[in-house]
PDB file of N, CA and C in Angstrom:
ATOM      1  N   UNK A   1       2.445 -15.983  40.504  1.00  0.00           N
ATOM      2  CA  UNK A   1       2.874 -15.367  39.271  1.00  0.00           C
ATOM      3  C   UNK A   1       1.647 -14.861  38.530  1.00  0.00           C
ATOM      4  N   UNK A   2       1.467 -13.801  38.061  1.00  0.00           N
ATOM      5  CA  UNK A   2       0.744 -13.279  37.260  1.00  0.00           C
ATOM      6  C   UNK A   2       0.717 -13.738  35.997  1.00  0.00           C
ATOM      7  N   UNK A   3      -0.893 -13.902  35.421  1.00  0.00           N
ATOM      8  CA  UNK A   3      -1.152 -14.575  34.199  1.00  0.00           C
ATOM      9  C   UNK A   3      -0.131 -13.765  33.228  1.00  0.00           C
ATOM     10  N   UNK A   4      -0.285 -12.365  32.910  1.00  0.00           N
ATOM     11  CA  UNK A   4       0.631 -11.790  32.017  1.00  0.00           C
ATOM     12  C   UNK A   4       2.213 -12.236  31.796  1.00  0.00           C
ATOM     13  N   UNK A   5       2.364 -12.459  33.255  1.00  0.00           N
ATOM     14  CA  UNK A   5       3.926 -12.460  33.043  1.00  0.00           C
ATOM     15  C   UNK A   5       4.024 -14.038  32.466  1.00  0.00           C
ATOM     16  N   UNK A   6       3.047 -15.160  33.001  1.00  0.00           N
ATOM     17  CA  UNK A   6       3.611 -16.112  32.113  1.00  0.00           C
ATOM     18  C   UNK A   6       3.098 -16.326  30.727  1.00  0.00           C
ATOM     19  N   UNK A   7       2.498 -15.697  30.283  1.00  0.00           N
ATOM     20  CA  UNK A   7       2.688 -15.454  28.681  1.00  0.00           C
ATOM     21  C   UNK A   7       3.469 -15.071  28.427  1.00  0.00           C
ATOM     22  N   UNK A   8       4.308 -13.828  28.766  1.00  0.00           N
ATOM     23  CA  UNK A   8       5.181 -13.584  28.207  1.00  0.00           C
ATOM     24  C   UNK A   8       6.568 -14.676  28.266  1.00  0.00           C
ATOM     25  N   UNK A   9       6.598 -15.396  29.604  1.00  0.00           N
ATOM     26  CA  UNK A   9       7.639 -16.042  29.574  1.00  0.00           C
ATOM     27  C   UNK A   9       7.177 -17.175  28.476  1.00  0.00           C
ATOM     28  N   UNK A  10       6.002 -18.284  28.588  1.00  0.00           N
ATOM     29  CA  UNK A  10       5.864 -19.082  27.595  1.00  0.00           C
ATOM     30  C   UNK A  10       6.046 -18.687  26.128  1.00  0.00           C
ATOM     31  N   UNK A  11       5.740 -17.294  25.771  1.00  0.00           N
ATOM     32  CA  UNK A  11       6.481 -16.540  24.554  1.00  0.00           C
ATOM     33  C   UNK A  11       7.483 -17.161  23.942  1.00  0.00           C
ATOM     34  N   UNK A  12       8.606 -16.545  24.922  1.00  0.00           N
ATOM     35  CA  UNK A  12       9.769 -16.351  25.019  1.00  0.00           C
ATOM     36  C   UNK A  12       9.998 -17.346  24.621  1.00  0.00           C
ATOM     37  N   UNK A  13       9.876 -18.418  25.485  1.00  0.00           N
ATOM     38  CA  UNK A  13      10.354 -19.954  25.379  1.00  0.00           C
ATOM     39  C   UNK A  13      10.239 -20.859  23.995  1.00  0.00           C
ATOM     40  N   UNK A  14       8.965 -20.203  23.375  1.00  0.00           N
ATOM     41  CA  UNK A  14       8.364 -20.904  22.054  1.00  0.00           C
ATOM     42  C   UNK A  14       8.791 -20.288  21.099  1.00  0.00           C
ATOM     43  N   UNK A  15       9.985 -18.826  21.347  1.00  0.00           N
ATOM     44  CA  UNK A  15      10.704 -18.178  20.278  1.00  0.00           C
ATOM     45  C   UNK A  15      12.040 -19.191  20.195  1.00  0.00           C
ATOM     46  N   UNK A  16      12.290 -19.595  21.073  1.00  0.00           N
ATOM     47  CA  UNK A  16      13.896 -20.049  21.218  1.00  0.00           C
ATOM     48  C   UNK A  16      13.624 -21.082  19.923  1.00  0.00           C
ATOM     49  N   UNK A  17      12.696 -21.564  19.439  1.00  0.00           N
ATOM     50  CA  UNK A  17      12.890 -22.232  18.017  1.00  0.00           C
ATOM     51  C   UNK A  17      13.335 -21.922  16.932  1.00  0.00           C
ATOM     52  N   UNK A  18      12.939 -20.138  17.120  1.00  0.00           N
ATOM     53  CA  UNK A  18      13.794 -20.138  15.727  1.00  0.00           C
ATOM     54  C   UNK A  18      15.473 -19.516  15.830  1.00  0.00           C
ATOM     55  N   UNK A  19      15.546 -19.772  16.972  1.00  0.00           N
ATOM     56  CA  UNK A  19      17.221 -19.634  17.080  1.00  0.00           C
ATOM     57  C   UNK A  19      17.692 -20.929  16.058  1.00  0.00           C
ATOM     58  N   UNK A  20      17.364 -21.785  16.139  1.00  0.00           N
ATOM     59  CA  UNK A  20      18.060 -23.582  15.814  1.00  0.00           C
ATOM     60  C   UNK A  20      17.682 -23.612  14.168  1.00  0.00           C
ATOM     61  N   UNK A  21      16.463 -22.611  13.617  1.00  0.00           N
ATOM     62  CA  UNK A  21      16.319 -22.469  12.261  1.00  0.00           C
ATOM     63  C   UNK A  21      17.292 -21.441  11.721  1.00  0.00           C
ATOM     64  N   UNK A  22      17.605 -20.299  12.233  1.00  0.00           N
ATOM     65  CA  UNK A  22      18.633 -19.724  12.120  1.00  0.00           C
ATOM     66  C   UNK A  22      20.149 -20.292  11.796  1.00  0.00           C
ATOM     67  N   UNK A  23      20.271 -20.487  13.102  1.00  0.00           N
ATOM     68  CA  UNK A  23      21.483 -21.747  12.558  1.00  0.00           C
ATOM     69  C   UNK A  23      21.428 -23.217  11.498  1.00  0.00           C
ATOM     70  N   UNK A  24      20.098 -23.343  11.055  1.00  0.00           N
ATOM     71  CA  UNK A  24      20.002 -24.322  10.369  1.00  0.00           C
ATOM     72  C   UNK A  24      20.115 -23.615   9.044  1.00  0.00           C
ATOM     73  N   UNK A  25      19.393 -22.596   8.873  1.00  0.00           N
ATOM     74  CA  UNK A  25      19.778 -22.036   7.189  1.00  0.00           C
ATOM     75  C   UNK A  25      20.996 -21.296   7.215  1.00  0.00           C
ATOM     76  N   UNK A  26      21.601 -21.208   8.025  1.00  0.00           N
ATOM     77  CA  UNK A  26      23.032 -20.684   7.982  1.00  0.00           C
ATOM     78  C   UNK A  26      24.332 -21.735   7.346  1.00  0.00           C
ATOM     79  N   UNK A  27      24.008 -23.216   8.002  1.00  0.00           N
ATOM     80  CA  UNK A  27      24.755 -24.034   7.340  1.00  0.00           C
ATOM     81  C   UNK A  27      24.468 -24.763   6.127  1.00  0.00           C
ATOM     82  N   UNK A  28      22.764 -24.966   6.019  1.00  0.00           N
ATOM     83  CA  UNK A  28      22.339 -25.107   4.377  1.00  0.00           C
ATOM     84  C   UNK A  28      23.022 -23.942   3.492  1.00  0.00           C
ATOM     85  N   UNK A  29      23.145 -22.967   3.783  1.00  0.00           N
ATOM     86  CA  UNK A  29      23.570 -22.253   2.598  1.00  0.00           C
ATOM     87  C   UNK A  29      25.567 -22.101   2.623  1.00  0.00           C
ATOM     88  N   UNK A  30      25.796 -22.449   4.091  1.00  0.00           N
ATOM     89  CA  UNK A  30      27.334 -22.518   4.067  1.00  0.00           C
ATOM     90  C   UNK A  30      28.043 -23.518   3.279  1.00  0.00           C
ATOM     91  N   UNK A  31      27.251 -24.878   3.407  1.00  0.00           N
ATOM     92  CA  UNK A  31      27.546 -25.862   3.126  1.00  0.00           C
ATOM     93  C   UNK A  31      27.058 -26.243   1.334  1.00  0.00           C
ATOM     94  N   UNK A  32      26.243 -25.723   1.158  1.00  0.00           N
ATOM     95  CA  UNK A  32      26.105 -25.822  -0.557  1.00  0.00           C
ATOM     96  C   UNK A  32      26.732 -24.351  -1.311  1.00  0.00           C
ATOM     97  N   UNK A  33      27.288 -23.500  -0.973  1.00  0.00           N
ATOM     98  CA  UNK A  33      28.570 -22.410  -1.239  1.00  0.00           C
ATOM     99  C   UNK A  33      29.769 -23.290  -1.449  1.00  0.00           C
ATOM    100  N   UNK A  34      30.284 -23.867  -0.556  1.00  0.00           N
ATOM    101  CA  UNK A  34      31.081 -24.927  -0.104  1.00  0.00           C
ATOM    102  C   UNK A  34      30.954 -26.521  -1.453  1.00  0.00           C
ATOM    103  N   UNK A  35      29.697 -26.917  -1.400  1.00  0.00           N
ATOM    104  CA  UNK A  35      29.522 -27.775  -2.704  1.00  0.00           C
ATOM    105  C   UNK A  35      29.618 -27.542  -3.682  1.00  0.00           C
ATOM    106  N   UNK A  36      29.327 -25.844  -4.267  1.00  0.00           N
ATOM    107  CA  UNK A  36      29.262 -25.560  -5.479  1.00  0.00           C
ATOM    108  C   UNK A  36      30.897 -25.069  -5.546  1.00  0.00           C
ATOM    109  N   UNK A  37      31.489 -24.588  -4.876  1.00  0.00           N
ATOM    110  CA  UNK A  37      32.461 -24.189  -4.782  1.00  0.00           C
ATOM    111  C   UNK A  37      33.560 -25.207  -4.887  1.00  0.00           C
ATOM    112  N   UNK A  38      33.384 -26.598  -4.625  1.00  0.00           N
ATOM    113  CA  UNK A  38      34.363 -27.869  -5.173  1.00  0.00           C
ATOM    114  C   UNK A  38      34.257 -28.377  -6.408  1.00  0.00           C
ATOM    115  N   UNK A  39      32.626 -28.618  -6.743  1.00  0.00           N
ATOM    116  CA  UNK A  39      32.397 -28.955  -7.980  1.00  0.00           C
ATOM    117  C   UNK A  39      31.208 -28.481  -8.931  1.00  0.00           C
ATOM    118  N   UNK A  40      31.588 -27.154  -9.250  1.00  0.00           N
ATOM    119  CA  UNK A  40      31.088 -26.152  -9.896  1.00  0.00           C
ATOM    120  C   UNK A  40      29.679 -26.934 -11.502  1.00  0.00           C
ATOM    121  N   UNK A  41      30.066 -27.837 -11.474  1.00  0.00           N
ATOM    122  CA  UNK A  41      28.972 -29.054 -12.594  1.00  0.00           C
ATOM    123  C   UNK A  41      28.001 -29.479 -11.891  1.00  0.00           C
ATOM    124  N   UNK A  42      28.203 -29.260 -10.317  1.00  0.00           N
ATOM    125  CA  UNK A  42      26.816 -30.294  -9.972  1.00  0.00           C
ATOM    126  C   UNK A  42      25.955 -28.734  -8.968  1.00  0.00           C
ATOM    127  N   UNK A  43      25.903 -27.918  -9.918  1.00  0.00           N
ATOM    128  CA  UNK A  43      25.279 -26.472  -9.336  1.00  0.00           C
ATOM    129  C   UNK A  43      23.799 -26.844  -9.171  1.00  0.00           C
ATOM    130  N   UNK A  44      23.303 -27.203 -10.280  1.00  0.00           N
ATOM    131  CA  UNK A  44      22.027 -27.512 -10.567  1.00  0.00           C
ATOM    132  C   UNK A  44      21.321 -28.485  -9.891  1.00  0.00           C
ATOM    133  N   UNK A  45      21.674 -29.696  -8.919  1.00  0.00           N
ATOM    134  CA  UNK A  45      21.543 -30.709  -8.665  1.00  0.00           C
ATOM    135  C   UNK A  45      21.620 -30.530  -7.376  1.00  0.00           C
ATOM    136  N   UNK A  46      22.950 -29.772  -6.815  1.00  0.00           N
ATOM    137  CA  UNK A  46      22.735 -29.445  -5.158  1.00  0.00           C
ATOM    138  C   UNK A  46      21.664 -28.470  -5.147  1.00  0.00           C
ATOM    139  N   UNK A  47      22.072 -27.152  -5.464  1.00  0.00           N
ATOM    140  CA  UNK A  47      20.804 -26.208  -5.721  1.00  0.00           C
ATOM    141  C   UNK A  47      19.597 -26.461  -5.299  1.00  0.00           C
ATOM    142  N   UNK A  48      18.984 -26.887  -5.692  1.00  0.00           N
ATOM    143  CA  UNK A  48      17.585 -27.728  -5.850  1.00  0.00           C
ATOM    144  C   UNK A  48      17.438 -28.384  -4.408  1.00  0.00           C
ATOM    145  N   UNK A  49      18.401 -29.065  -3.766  1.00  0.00           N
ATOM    146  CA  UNK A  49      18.391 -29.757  -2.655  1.00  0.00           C
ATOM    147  C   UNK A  49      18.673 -28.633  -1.487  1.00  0.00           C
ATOM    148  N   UNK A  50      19.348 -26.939  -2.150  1.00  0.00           N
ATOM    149  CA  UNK A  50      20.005 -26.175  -0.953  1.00  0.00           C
ATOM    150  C   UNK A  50      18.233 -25.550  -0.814  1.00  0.00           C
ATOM    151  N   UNK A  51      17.651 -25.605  -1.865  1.00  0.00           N
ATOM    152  CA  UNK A  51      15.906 -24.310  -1.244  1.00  0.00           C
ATOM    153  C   UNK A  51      14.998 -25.524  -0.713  1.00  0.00           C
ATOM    154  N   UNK A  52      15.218 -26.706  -1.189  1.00  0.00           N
ATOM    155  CA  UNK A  52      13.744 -27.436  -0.487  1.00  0.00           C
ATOM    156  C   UNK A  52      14.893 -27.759   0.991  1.00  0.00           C
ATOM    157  N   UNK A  53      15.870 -27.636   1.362  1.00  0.00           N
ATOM    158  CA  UNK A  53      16.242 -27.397   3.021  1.00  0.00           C
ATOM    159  C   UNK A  53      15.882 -26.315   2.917  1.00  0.00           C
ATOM    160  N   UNK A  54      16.162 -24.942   2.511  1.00  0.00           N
ATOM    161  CA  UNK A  54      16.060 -23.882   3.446  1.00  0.00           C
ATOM    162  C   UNK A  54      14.637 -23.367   3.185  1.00  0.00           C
ATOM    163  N   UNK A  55      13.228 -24.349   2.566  1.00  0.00           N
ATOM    164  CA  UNK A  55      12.163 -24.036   2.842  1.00  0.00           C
ATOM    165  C   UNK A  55      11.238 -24.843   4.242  1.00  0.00           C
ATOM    166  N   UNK A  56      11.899 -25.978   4.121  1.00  0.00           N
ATOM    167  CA  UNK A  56      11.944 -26.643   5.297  1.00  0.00           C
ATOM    168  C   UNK A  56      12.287 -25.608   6.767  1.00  0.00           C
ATOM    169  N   UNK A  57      13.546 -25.686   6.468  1.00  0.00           N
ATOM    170  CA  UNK A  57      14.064 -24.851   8.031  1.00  0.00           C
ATOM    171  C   UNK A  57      13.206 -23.605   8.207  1.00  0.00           C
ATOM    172  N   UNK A  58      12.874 -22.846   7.094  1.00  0.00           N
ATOM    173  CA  UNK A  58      11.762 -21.604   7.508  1.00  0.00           C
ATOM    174  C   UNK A  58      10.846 -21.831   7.755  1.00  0.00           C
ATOM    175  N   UNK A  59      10.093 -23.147   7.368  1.00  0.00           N
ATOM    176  CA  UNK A  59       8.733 -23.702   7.843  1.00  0.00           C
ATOM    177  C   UNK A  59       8.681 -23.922   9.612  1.00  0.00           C
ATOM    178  N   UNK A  60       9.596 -24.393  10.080  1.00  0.00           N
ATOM    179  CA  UNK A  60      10.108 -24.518  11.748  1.00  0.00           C
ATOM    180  C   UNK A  60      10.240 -23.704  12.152  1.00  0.00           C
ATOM    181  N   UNK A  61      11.019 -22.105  11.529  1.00  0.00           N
ATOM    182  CA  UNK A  61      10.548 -20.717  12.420  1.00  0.00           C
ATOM    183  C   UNK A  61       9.170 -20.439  12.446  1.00  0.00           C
ATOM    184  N   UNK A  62       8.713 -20.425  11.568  1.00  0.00           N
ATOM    185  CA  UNK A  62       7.625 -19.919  10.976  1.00  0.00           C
ATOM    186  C   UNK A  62       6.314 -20.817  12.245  1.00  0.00           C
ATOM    187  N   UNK A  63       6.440 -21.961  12.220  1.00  0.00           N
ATOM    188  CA  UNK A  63       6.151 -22.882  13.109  1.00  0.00           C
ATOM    189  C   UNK A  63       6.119 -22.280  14.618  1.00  0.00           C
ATOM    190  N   UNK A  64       7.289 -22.089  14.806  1.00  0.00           N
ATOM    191  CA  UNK A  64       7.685 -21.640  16.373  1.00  0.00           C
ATOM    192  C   UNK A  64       6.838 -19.746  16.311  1.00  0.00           C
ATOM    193  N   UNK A  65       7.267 -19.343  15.671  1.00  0.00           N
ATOM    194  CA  UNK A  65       6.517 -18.166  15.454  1.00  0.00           C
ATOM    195  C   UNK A  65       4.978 -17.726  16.030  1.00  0.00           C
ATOM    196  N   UNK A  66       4.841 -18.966  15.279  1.00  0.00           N
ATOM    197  CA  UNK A  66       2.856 -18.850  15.322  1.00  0.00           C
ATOM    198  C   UNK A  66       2.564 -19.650  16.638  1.00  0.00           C
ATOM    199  N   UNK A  67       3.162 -20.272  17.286  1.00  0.00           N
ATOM    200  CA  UNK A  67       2.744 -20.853  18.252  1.00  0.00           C
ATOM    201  C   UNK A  67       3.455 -19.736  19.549  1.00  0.00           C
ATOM    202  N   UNK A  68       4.840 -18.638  19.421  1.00  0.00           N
ATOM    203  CA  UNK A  68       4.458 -17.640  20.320  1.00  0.00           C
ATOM    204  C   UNK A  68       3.997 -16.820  20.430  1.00  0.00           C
ATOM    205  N   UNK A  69       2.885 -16.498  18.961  1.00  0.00           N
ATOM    206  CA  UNK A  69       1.953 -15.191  19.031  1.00  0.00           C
ATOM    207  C   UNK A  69       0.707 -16.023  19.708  1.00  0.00           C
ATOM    208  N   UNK A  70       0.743 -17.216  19.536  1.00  0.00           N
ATOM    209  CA  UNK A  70      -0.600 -17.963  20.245  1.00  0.00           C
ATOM    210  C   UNK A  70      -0.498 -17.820  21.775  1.00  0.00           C
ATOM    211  N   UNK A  71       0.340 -18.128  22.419  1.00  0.00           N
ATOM    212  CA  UNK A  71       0.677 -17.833  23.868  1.00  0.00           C
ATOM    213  C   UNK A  71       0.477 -16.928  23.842  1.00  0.00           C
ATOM    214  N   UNK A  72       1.030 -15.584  23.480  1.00  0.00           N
ATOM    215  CA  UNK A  72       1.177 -14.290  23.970  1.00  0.00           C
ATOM    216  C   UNK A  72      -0.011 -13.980  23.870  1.00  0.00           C
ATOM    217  N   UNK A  73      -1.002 -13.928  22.646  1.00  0.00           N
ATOM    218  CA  UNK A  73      -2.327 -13.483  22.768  1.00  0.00           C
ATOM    219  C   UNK A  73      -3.691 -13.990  22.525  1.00  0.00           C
ATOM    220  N   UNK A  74      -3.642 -15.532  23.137  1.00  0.00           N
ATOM    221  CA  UNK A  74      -4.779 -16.472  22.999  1.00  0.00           C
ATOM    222  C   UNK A  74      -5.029 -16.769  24.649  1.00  0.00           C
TER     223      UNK A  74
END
């Protein structure tokens, strides 16, 4: 196998992380829509708990990210 081609495949492989962050800020924000949407008083309180998840979950793309531009061109 040629060095090129397995960078690109190890790439690949170290992208599939942010598939699972994808789906992770998809249900942080489904699921506190869903909270605020039962009990419209505790906006402020979930809120707060819906961005420090969905700064979390972008930190793990973001994560996976930098480690397949490192494969691809280190």
């Amino acid at each position: 196998m040629d060095a090129s081609a397995a960078k690109f495949i190890g790439a690949g492989l170290a992208a599939i992380g942010m598939i699972g962050s994808g789906i992770g800020v998809g249900n942080i924000w489904s699921n506190l829509i869903a909270a605020v949407g039962r009990n419209p008083a505790a906006k402020a309180n979930v809120e707060l708990y819906g961005w420090i998840g969905f700064a979390v979950t972008e930190a793990i793309a973001l994560f996976a990210l930098v480690v397949a531009l490192m494969v691809l061109f280190a």
